[in-house]
Structures are given as structure tokens and as C-alpha cells.
C-alpha atoms as a PDB file:
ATOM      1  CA  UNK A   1     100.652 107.083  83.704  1.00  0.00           C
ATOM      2  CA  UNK A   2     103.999 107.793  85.000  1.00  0.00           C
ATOM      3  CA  UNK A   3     107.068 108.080  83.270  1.00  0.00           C
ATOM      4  CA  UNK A   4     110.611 107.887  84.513  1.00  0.00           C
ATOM      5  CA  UNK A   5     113.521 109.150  82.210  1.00  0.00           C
ATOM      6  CA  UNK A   6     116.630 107.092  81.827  1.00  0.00           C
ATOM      7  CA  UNK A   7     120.222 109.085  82.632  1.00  0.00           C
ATOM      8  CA  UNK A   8     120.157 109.239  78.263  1.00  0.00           C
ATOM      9  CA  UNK A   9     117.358 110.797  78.113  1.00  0.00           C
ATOM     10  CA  UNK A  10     117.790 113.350  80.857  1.00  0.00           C
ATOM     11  CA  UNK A  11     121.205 114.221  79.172  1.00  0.00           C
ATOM     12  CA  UNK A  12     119.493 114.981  76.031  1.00  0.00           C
ATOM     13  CA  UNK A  13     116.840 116.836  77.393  1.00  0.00           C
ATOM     14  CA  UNK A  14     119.348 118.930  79.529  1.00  0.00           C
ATOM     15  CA  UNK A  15     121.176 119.443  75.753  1.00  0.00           C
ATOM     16  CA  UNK A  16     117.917 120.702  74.655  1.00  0.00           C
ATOM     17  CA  UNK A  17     117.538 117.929  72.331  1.00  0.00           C
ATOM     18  CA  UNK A  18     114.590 118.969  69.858  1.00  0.00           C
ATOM     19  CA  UNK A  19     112.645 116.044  70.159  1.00  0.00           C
ATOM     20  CA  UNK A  20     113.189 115.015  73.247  1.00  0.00           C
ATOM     21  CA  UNK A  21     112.149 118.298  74.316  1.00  0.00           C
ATOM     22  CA  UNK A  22     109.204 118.283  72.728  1.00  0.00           C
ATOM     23  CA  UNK A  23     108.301 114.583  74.094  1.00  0.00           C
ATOM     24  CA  UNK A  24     108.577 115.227  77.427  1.00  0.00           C
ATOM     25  CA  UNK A  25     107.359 118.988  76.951  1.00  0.00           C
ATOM     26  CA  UNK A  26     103.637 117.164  76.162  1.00  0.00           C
ATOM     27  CA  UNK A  27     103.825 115.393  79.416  1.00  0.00           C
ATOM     28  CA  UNK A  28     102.758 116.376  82.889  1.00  0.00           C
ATOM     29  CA  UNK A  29     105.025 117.521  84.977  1.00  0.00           C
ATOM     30  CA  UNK A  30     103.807 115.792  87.734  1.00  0.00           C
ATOM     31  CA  UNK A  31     104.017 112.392  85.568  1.00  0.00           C
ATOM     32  CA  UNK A  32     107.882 113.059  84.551  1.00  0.00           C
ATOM     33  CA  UNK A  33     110.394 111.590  86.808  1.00  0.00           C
ATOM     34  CA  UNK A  34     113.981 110.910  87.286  1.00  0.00           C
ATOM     35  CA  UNK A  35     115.452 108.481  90.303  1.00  0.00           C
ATOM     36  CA  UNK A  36     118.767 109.717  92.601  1.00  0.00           C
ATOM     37  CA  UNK A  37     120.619 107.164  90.610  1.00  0.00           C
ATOM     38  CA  UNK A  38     120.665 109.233  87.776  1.00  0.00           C
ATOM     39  CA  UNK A  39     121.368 112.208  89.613  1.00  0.00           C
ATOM     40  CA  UNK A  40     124.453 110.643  90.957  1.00  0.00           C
ATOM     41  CA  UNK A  41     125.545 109.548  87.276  1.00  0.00           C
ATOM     42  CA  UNK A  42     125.561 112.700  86.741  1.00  0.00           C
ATOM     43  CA  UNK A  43     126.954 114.298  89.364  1.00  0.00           C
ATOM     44  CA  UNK A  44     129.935 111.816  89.202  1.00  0.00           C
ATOM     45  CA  UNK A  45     130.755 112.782  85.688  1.00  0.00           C
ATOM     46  CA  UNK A  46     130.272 116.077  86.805  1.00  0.00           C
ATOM     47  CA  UNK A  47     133.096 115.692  89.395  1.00  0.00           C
ATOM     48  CA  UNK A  48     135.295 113.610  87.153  1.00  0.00           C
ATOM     49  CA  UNK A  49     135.900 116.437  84.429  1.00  0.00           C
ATOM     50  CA  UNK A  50     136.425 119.221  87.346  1.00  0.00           C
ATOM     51  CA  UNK A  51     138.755 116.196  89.181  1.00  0.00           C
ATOM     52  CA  UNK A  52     141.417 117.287  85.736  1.00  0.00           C
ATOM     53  CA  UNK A  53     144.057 120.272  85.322  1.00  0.00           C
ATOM     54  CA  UNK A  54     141.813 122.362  83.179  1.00  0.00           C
ATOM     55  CA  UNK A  55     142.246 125.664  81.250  1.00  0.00           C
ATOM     56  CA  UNK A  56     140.094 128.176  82.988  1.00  0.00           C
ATOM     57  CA  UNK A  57     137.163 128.581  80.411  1.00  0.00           C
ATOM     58  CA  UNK A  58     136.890 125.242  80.883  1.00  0.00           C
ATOM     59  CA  UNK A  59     137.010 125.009  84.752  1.00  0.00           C
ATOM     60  CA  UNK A  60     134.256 127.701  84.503  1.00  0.00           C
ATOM     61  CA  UNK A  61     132.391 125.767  82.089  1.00  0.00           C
ATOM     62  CA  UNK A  62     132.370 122.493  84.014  1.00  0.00           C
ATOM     63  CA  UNK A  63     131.279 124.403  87.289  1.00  0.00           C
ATOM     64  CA  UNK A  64     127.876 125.835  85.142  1.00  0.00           C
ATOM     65  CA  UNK A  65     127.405 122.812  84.234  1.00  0.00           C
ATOM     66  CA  UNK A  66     127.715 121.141  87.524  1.00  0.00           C
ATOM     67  CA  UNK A  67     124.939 123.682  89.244  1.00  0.00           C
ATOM     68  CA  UNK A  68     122.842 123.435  85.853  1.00  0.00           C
ATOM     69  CA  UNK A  69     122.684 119.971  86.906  1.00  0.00           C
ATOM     70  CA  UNK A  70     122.029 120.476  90.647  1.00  0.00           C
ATOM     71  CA  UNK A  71     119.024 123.217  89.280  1.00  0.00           C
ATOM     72  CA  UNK A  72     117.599 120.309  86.993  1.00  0.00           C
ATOM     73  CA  UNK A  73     117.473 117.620  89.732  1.00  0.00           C
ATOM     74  CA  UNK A  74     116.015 120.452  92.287  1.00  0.00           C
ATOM     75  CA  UNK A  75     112.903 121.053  90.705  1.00  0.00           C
ATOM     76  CA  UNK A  76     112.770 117.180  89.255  1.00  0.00           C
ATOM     77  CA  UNK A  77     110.544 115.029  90.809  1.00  0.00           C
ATOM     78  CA  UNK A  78     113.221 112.381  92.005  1.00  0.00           C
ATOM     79  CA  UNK A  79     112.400 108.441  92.954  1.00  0.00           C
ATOM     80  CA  UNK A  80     114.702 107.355  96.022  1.00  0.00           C
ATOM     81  CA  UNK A  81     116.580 104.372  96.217  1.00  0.00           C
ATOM     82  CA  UNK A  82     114.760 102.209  98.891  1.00  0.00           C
ATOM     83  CA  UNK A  83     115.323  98.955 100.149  1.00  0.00           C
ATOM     84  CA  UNK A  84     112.487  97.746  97.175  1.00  0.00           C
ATOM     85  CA  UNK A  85     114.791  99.378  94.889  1.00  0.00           C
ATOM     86  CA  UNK A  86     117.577  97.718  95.899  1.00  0.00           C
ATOM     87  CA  UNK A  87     116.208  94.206  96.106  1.00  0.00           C
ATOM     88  CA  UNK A  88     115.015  95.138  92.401  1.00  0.00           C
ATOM     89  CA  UNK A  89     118.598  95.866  91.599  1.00  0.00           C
ATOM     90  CA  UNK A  90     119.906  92.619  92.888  1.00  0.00           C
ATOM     91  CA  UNK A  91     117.339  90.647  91.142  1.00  0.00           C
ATOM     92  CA  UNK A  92     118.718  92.282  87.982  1.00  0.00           C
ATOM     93  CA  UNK A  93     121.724  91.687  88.243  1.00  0.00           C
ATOM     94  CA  UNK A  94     121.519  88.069  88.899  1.00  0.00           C
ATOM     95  CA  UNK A  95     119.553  87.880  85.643  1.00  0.00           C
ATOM     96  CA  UNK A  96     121.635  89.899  83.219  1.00  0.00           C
ATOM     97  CA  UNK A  97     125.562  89.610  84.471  1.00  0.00           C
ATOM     98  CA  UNK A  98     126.613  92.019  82.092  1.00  0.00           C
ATOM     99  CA  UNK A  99     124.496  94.867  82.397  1.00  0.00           C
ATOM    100  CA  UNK A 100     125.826  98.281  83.749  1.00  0.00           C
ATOM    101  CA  UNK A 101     126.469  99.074  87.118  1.00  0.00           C
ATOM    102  CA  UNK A 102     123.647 101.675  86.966  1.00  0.00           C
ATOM    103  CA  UNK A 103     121.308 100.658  84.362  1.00  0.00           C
ATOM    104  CA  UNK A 104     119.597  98.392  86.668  1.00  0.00           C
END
């Protein structure tokens, strides 16, 4: 069985969240994954904070965090967005209106 972790569940993990460590920690590796849309969440709110006038602990801050994040997603085992995907997406979003841009 495969399992793919929501942008949530990634943050949490990434936050060392107990449990959610210790969920995914009894998983294979090779069954854990995370998709490039997540990744780009993530990078994007990444961006957004270093995008600000910031003091500089927290400029330094936000960079660790932005290559803690590029680490994470380097060793992940990350699901592409394909045309599948896409179609997937669209079919989504024609049933449920309201849901979030990326939760599809």
C-alpha cells in the first residue's frame, strides 16, 4: 500500500510533530510519498516570508528553512503532475467549486 502525505501533514512532520512522526516513522520509505504540488506550496510560502523587510535573525531563519525544505523534498519520493493528474484536477474542481486551489 502506498501512501501519499497531504501539504498538512508534511508540515507537521517537518515540525517534528510527535505523532505524526511516529506514524509515518512505521511506514516504508519506499511506500511514503509526497506530489510536486506540495512541494510548490511550500516553496511559495517559503518565498512569500523572504519576499518581506525582515530583521536579520529572521532573514537567516527563513533561508534554513527554505533549504530544510529543498533537503526534505530531495530525498522524498515525489509524484509529478502529469496530464492524468491534471485531468483529475479538473474533474475536481467541477465537482466541488469551493475547494482550494491546491487541495485537489
Amino acid at each position: 500500500m502506498a501512501y501519499v502525505l497531504d501539504t498538512d501533514v508534511i508540515s507537521a512532520l517537518q515540525h517534528g510533530h510527535p505523532m505524526v512522526l511516529a506514524r509515518v516513522g512505521a511506514l516504508p520509505s519506499a511506500a511514503v510519498y509526497v506530489t510536486i504540488v506540495s512541494f510548490e506550496e511550500q516553496v511559495a510560502g517559503r518565498l512569500h516570508v523572504l519576499s518581506r523587510q525582515l530583521p536579520v535573525s529572521r532573514l537567516v531563519e527563513a533561508y534554513l528553512r527554505l533549504d530544510q525544505t529543498r533537503h526534505f523534498f530531495s530525498e522524498a519520493n515525489v509524484l509529478h503532475f502529469d496530464t492524468a493528474a491534471a485531468q483529475c484536477d479538473e474533474s475536481f474542481r467541477r465537482l466541488y467549486p469551493r475547494m482550494g486551489t491546491k487541495d485537489a
